[in-house]
Protein backbone atom coordinates (compact mmCIF):
# COMPACT_ATOMS: atom_id res chain seq x y z
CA UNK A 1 -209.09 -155.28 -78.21
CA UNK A 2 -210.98 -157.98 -75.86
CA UNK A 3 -209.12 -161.39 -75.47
CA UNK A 4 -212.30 -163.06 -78.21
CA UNK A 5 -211.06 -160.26 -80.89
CA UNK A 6 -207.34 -161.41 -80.15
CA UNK A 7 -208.10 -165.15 -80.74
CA UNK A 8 -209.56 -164.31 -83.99
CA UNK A 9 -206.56 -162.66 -84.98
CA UNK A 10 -204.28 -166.23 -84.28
CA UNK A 11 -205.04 -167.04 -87.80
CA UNK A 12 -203.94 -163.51 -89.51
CA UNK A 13 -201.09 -163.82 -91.69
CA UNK A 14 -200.34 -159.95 -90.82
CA UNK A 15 -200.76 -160.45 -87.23
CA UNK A 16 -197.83 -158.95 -85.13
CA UNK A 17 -197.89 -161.60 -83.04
CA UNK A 18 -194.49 -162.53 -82.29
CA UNK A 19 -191.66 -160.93 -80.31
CA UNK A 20 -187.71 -160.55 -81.51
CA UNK A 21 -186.59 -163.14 -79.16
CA UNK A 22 -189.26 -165.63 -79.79
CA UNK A 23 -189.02 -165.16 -83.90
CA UNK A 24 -185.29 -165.59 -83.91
CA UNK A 25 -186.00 -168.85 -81.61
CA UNK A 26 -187.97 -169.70 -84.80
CA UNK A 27 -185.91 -168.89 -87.66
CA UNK A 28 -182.76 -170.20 -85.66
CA UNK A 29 -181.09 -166.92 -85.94
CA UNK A 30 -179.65 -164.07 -83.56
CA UNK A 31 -182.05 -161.12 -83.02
CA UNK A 32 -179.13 -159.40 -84.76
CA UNK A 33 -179.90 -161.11 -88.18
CA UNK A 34 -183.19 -159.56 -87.73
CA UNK A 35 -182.20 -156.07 -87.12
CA UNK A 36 -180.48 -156.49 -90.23
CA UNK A 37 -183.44 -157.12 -92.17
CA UNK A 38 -185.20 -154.39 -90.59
CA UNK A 39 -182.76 -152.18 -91.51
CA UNK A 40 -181.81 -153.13 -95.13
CA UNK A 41 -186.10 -152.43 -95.07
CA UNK A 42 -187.06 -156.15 -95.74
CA UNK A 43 -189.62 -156.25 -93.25
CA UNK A 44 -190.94 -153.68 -90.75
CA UNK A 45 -191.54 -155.16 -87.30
CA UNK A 46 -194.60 -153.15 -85.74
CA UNK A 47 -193.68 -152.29 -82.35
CA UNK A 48 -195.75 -152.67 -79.15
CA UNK A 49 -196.41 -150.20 -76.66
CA UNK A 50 -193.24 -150.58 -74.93
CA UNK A 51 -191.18 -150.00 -78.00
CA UNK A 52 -190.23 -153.46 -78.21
CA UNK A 53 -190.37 -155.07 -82.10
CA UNK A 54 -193.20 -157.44 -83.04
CA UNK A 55 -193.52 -159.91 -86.29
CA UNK A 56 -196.00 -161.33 -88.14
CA UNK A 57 -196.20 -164.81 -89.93
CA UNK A 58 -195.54 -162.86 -93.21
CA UNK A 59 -193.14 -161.41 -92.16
CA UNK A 60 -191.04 -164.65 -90.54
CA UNK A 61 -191.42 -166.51 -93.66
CA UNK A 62 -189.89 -163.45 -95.52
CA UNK A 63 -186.95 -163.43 -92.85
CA UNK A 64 -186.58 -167.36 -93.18
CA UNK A 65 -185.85 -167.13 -97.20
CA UNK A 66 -183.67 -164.53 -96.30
CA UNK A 67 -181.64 -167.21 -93.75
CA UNK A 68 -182.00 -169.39 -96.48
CA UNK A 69 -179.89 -167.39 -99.09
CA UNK A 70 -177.63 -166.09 -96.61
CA UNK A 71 -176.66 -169.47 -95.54
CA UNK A 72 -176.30 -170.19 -98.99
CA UNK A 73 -173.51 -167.66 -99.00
CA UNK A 74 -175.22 -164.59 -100.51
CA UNK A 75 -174.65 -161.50 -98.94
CA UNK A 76 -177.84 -159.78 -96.97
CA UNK A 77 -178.13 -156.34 -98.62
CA UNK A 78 -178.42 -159.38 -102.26
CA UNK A 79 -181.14 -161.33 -100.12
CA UNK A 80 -182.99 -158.65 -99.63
CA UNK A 81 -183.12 -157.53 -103.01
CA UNK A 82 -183.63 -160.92 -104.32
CA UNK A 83 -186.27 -161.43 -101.90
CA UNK A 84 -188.20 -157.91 -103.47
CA UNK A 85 -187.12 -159.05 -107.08
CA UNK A 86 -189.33 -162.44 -106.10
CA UNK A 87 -192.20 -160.74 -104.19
CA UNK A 88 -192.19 -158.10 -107.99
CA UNK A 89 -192.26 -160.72 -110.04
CA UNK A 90 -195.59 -163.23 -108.11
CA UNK A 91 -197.09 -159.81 -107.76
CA UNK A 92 -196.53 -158.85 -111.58
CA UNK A 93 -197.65 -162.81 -112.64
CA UNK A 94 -200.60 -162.67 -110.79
CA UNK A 95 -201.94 -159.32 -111.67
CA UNK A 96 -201.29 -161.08 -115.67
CA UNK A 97 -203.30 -163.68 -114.21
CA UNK A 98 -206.11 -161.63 -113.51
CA UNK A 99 -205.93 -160.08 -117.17
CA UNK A 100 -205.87 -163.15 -118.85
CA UNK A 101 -208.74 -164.29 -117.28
CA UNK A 102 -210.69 -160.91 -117.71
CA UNK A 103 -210.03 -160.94 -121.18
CA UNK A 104 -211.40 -164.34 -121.32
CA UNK A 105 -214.75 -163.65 -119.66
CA UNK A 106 -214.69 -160.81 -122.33
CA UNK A 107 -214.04 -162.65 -125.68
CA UNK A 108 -216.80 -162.86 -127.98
CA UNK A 109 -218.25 -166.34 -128.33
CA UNK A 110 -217.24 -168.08 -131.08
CA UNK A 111 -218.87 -170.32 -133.53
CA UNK A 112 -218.49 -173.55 -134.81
């Protein structure tokens, strides 16, 4: 990948762009925290040629709600499954979404 094709990627949600120490720094949490979510298999960190974990936007924003309920005093192992539960549910509303409006654009017109 040439340095042009790596700028374009600045803007990819899914872009591993961001190392352990630099997305706790972020999220204001201990690389530890993050493990944890990597191991209760919230979020897979891709890893760079040197082993070392890398994260995505996506997938900081997923580890900051799970901060967020943690620090709320919910235990991690029931953020993470919240966290799924949520991402189930937007998938399952939009996909409705979709439906309705296919079923829509296939109604028969109707007269007045």
């Amino acid at each position: 990948m040439t340095a042009d094709d790596s700028f374009g990627r600045l803007d990819d949600d899914d872009y591993p762009a961001y190392t352990m120490g630099r997305a706790a720094e972020m999220l204001g949490t201990t690389q530890g925290f993050l493990r944890a979510l990597g191991e209760a298999r919230l979020i897979t960190p891709l890893r760079s040629a040197g082993g070392h974990r890398r994260y995505s936007r996506y997938q900081l924003r997923i580890a900051a709600r799970a901060r967020e309920l943690v620090d709320q005093g919910t235990p991690i192992e029931s953020a993470c499954r919240i966290i799924i539960l949520e991402d189930q549910l937007e998938e399952a509303q939009r996909i409705n979404a979709e439906y309705r409006r296919a079923a829509g654009s296939s109604a028969p017109p109707t007269s007045t």
